[in-house]
Protein backbone atom coordinates (compact mmCIF):
# COMPACT_ATOMS: atom_id res chain seq x y z
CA UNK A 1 140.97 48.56 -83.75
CA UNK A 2 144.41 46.67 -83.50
CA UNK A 3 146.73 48.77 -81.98
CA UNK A 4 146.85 50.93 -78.96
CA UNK A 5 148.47 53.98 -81.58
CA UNK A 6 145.35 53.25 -83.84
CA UNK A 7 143.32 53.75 -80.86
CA UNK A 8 144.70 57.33 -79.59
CA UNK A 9 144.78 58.64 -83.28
CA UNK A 10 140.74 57.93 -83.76
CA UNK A 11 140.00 59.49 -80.28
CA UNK A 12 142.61 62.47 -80.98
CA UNK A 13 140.51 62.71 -84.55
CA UNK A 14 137.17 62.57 -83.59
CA UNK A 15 138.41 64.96 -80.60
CA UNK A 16 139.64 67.76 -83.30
CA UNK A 17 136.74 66.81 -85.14
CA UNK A 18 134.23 68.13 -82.39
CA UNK A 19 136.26 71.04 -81.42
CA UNK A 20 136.18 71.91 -85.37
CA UNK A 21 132.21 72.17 -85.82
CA UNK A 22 131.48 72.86 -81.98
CA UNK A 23 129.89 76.09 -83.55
CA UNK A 24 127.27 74.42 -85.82
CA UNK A 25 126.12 71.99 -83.06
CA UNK A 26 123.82 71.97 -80.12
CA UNK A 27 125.16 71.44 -76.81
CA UNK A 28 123.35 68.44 -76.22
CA UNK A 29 125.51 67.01 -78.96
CA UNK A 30 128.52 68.28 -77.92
CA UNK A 31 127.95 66.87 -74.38
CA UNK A 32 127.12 63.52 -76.12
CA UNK A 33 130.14 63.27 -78.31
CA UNK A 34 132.29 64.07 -75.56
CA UNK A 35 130.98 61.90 -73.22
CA UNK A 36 131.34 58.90 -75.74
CA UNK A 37 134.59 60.06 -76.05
CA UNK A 38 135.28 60.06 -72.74
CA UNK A 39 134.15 56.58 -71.82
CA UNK A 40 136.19 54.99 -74.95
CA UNK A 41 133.17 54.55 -77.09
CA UNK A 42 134.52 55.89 -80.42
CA UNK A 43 132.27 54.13 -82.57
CA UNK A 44 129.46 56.25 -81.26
CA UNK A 45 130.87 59.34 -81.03
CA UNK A 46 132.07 59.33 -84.79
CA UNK A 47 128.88 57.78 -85.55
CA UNK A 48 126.63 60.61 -83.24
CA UNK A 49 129.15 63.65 -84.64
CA UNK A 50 128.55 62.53 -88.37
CA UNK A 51 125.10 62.16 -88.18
CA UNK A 52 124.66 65.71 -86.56
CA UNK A 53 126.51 67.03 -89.56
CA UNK A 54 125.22 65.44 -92.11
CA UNK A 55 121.74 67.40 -90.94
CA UNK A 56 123.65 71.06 -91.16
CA UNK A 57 122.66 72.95 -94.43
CA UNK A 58 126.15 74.29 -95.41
CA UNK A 59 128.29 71.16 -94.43
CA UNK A 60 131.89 72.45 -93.21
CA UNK A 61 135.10 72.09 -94.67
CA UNK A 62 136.61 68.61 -93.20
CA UNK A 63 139.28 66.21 -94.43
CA UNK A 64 136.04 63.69 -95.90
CA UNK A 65 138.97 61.21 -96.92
CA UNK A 66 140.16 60.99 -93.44
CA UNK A 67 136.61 61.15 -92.05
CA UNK A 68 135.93 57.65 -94.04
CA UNK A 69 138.80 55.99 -92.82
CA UNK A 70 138.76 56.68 -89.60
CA UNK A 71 134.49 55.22 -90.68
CA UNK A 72 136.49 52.16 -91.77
CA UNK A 73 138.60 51.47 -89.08
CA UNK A 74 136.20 51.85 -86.64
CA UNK A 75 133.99 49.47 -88.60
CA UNK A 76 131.25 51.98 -89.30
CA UNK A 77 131.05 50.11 -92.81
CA UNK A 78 129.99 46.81 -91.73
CA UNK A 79 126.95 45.92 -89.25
CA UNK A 80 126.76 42.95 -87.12
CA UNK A 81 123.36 40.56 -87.27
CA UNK A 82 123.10 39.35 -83.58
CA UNK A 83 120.53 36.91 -84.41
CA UNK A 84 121.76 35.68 -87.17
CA UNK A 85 125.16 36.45 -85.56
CA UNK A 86 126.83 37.37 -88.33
CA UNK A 87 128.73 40.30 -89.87
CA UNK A 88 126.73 42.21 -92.91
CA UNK A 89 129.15 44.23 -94.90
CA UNK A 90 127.59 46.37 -96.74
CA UNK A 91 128.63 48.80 -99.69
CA UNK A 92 130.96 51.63 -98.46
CA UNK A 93 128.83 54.80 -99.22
CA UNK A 94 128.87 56.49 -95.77
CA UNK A 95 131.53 58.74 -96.85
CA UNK A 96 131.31 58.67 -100.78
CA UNK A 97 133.99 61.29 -102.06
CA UNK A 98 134.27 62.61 -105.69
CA UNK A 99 138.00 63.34 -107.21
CA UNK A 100 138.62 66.37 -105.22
CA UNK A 101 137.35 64.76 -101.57
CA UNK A 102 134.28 66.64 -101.51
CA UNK A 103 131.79 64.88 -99.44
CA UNK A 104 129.20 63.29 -101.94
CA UNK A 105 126.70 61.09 -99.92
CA UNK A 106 126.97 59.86 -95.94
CA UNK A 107 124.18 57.39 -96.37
CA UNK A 108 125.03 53.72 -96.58
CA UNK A 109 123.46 51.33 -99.15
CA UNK A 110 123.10 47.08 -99.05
């Protein structure tokens, strides 16, 4: 992330994110999340939180189109080869949305 205001607003989303589904998750997950969160590790908490979603039946009502960019900034759409030490992009379908920003897929794709 560039900027220092870039920085607060992912930790302030994935924050409000959290406190949104707290209901539908575990407390080990919770605990997890937060503690990423807590130690300025907001790739994994994003990365942690989604995945717990994605395996709820009914998934909950959540601004998907802010959810992917907040994916993007983060760099959650790209992975990094160490041994080949370089960067992968692959195909952004972690956070497909249709017209009306319904979530479609989370899965990524090469």
């Amino acid at each position: 992330m560039a900027t220092t205001d870039e920085t607060i607003a992912v930790r302030d989303f994935i924050q409000a994110m959290l406190e949104e589904v707290s209901t539908i998750l575990d407390t080990e997950t919770r605990d997890a999340v937060s503690h990423y969160i807590d130690h300025d590790e907001y790739e994994m908490a994003f990365e942690g939180l989604f995945i717990e979603i994605m395996k709820v039946e009914v998934l909950p009502s959540l601004d998907y189109k802010k959810c992917r960019e907040i994916a993007v900034l983060l760099r959650l759409d790209q992975e990094y080869d160490s041994y080949l030490k370089e960067e992968i992009v692959y195909e952004i379908n972690f956070l497909s949305l249709n017209e009306s920003n319904e979530l479609i897929t989370a899965f990524p794709t090469q």
